[in-house]
Protein backbone atom coordinates (compact mmCIF):
# COMPACT_ATOMS: atom_id res chain seq x y z
CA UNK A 1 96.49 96.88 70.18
CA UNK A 2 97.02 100.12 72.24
CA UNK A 3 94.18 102.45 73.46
CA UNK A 4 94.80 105.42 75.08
CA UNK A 5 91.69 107.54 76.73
CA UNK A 6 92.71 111.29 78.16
CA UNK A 7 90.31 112.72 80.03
CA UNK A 8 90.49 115.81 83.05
CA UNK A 9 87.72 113.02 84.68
CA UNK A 10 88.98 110.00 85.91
CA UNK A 11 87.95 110.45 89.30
CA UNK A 12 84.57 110.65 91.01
CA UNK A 13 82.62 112.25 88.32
CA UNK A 14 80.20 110.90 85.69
CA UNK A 15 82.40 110.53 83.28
CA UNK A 16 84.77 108.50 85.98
CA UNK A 17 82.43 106.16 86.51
CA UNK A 18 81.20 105.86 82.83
CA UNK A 19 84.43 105.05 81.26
CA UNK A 20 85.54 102.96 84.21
CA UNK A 21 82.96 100.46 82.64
CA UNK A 22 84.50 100.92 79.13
CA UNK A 23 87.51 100.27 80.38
CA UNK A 24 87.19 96.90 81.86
CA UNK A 25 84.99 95.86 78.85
CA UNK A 26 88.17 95.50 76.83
CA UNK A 27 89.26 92.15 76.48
CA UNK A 28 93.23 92.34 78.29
CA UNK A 29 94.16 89.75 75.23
CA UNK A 30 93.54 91.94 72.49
CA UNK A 31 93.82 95.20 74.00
CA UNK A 32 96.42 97.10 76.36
CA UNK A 33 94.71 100.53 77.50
CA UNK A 34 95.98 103.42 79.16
CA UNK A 35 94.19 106.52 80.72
CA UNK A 36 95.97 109.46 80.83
CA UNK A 37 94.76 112.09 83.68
CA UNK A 38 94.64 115.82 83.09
CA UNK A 39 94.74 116.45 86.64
CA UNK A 40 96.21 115.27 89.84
CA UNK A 41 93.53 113.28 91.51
CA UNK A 42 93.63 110.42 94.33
CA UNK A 43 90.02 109.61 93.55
CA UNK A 44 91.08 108.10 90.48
CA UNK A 45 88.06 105.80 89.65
CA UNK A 46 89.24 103.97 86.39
CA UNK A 47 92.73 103.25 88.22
CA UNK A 48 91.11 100.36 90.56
CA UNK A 49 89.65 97.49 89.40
CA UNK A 50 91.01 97.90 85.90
CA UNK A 51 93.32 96.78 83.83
CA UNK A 52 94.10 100.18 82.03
CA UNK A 53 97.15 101.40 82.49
CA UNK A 54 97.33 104.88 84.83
CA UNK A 55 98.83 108.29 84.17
CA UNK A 56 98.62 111.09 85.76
CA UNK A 57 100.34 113.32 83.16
CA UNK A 58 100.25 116.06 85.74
CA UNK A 59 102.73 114.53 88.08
CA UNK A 60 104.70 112.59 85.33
CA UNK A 61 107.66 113.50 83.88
CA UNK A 62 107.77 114.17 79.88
CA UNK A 63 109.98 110.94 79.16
CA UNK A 64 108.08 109.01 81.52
CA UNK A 65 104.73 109.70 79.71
CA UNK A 66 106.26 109.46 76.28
CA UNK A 67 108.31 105.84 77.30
CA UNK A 68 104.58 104.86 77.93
């Protein structure tokens, strides 16, 4: 199954570091996640050490994002 989280806070902010624990909860057998950034950010906290999928919709392309 596919989960997708979009958030403006996937970085170093509370919510960052809340959902980065969500995120590697899933079990990578049964589910294939992606997180989907509002914003450019290098800080991206749920990008390492998971197994979520990364997007920074504000540096991809439309039919990049939509392939995804």
């Amino acid at each position: 199954m596919r989960v997708g989280y979009v958030s403006p806070d996937f970085r170093k902010h509370p919510v960052g570091y809340l959902t980065a624990e969500i995120f590697e909860s899933h079990d990578p057998d049964r589910f294939e996640t992606y997180s989907f950034s509002m914003v450019l950010t290098t800080t991206a906290i749920c990008a390492s050490g998971s197994k979520s999928h990364f997007i920074a919709l504000s540096i991809a392309s439309t039919s990049s994002t939509v392939k995804s």
